[in-house]
Protein backbone atom coordinates (compact mmCIF):
# COMPACT_ATOMS: atom_id res chain seq x y z
CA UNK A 1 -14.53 -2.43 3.36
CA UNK A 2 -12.48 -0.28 5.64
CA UNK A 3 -13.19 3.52 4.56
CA UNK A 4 -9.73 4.52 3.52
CA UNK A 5 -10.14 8.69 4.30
CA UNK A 6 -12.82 9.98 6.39
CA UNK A 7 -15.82 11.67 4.79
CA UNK A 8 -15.54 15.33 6.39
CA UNK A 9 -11.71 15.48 5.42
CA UNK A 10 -12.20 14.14 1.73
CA UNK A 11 -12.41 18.21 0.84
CA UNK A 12 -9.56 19.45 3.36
CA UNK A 13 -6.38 19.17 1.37
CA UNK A 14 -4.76 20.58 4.15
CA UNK A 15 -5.61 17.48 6.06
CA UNK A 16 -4.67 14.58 3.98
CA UNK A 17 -2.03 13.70 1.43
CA UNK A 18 -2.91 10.66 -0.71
CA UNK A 19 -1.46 8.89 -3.83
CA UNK A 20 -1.85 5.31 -4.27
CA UNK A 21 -3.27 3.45 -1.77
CA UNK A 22 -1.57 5.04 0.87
CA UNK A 23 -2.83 8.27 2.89
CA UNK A 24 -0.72 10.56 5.24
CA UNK A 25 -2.60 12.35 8.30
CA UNK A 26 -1.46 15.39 8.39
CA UNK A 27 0.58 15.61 12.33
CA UNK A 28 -1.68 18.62 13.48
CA UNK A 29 -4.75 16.52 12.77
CA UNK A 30 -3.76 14.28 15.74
CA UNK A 31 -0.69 16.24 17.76
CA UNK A 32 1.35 19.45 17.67
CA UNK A 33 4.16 17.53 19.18
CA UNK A 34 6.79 16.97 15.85
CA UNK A 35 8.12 14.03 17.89
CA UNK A 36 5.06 12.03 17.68
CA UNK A 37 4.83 9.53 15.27
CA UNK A 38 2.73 10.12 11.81
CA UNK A 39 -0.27 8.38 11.88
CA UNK A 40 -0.20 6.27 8.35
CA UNK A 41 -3.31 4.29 6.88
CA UNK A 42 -2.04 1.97 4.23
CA UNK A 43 -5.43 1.46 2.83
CA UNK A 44 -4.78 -1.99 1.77
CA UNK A 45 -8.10 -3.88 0.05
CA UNK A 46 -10.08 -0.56 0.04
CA UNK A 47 -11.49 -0.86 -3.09
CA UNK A 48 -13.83 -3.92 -3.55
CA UNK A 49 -12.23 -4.74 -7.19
CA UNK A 50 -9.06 -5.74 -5.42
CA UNK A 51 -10.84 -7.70 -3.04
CA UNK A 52 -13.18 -9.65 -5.73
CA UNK A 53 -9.54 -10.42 -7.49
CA UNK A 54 -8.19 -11.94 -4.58
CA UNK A 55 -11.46 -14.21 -4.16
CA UNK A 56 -11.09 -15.27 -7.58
CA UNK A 57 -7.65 -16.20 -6.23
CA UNK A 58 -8.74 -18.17 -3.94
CA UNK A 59 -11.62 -19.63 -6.20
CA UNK A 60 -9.02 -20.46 -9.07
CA UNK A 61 -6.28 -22.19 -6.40
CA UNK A 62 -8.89 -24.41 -5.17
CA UNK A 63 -10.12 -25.58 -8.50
CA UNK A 64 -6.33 -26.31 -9.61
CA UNK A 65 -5.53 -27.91 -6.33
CA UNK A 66 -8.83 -30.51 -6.38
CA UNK A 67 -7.98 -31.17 -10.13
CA UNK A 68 -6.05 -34.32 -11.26
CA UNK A 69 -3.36 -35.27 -10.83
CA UNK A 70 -2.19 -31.99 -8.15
CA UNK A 71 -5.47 -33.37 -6.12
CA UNK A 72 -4.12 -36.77 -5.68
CA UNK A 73 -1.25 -34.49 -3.77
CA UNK A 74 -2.25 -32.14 -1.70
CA UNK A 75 -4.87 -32.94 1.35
CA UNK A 76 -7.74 -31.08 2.24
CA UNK A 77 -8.50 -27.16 2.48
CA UNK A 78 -6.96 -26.26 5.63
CA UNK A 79 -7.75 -22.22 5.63
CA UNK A 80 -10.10 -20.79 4.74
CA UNK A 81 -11.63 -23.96 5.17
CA UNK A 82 -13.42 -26.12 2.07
CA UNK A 83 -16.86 -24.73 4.04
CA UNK A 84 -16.27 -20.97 2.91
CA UNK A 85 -17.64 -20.50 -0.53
CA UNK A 86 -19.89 -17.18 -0.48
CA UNK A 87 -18.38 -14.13 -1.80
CA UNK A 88 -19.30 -12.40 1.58
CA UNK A 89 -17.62 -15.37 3.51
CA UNK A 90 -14.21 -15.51 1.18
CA UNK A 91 -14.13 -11.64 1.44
CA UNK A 92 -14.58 -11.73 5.59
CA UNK A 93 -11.45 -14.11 5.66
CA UNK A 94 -9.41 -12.41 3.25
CA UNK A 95 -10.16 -8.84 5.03
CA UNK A 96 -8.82 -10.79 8.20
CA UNK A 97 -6.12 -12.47 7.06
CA UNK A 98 -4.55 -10.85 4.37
CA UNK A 99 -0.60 -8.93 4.72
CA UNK A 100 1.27 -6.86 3.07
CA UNK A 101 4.96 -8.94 2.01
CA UNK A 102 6.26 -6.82 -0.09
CA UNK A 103 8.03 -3.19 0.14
CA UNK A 104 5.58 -0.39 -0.63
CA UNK A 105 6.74 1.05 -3.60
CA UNK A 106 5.80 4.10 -5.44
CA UNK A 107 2.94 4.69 -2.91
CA UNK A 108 4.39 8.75 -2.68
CA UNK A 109 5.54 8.40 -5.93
CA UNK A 110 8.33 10.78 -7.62
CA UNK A 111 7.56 13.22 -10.61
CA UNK A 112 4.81 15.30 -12.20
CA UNK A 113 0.95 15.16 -12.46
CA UNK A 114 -1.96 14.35 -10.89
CA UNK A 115 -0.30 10.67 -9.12
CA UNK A 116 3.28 12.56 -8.33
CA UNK A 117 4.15 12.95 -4.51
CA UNK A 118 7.21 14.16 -4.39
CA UNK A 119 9.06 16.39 -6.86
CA UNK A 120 12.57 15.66 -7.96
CA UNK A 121 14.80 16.30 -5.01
CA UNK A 122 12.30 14.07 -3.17
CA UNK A 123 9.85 17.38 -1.66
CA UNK A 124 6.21 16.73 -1.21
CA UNK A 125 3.89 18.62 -2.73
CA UNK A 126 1.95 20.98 -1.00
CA UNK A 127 3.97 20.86 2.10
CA UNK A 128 7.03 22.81 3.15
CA UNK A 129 10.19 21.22 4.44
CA UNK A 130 8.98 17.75 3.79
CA UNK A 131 10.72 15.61 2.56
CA UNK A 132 10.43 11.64 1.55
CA UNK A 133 13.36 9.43 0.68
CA UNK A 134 12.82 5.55 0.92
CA UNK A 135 11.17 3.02 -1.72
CA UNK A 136 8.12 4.79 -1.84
CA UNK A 137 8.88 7.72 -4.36
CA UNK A 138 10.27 4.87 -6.92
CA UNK A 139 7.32 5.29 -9.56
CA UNK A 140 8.02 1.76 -10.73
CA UNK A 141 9.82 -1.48 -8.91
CA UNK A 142 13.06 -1.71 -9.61
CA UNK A 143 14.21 -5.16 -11.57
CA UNK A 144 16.07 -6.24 -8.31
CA UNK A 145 16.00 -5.88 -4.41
CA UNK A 146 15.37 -2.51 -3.51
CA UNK A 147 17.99 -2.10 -1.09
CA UNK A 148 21.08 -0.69 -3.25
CA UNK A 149 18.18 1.51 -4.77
CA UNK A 150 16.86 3.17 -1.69
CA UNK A 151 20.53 3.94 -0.92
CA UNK A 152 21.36 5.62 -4.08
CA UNK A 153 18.09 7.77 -3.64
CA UNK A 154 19.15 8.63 -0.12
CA UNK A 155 22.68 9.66 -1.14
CA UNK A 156 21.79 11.88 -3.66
CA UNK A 157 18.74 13.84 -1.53
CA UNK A 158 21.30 14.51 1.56
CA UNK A 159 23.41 15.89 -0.99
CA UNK A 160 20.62 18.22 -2.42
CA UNK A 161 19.67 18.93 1.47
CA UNK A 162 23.57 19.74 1.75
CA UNK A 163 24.27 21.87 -1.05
């Protein structure tokens, strides 16, 4: 598994910000230079659980797929290939092949506690004069496309940076 912070910062809050799966380099970890680009680890299939649930996945689509009458359908295992059956196999291909396809939400998540990001008028904890407003401080997915959503919450936090 990919190691999602590194060791010597895991006691440097001043370092990292994490919540979710996602964790946020601090800039003066890798440049002084505000223009650069964050450097942002998304962490995806860190923990082995949710790896061993997408194997199951893949174990539980193969047994519906070769089972009558969806096997007289379909043709043979194309990817990762009807070959692949150990757990160490099935977990190499789904480390390589696996995407995110969705919109990361809640990852910096909005409220109070131990999981909150962000405080109500969208400022991270922990860090002065930074802000986040996009999908990622919605605590839950919204119902529909995230779009109008991300809008609204964008509105209303250049208003509280106005005012």
């Amino acid at each position: 598994m990919p190691e999602p912070i590194k060791a010597e910062w895991k006691d440097k809050p001043e370092l990292v910000i994490a919540s979710g799966n996602i964790v946020f380099y601090m800039m003066a970890r890798y440049s002084a230079d505000p223009t650069d680009p964050p450097r942002i680890v998304m962490n995806t299939l860190t923990e082995t659980a949710d790896v061993a649930t997408l194997r199951r996945g893949i174990r539980e689509a193969r047994r519906i797929y070769r089972t009558p009458p969806q096997a007289e359908l379909t043709g043979e295992e194309i990817t990762p290939s009807k070959d692949v059956h150990s757990d160490a196999d099935l977990d190499a291909f789904i480390l390589r092949t696996a995407q995110l396809c969705q919109h990361p939400v809640g990852t910096c998540s909005m409220g109070v506690g131990a999981q909150a990001v962000v405080d109500s008028q969208a400022r991270v904890y922990g860090v002065q004069g930074l802000r986040v407003v996009d999908a990622s401080i919605m605590p839950t997915v919204p119902g529909g496309n995230i779009n109008a959503a991300v809008i609204m919450a964008a509105e209303k936090v250049s208003d509280l940076i106005r005012h």
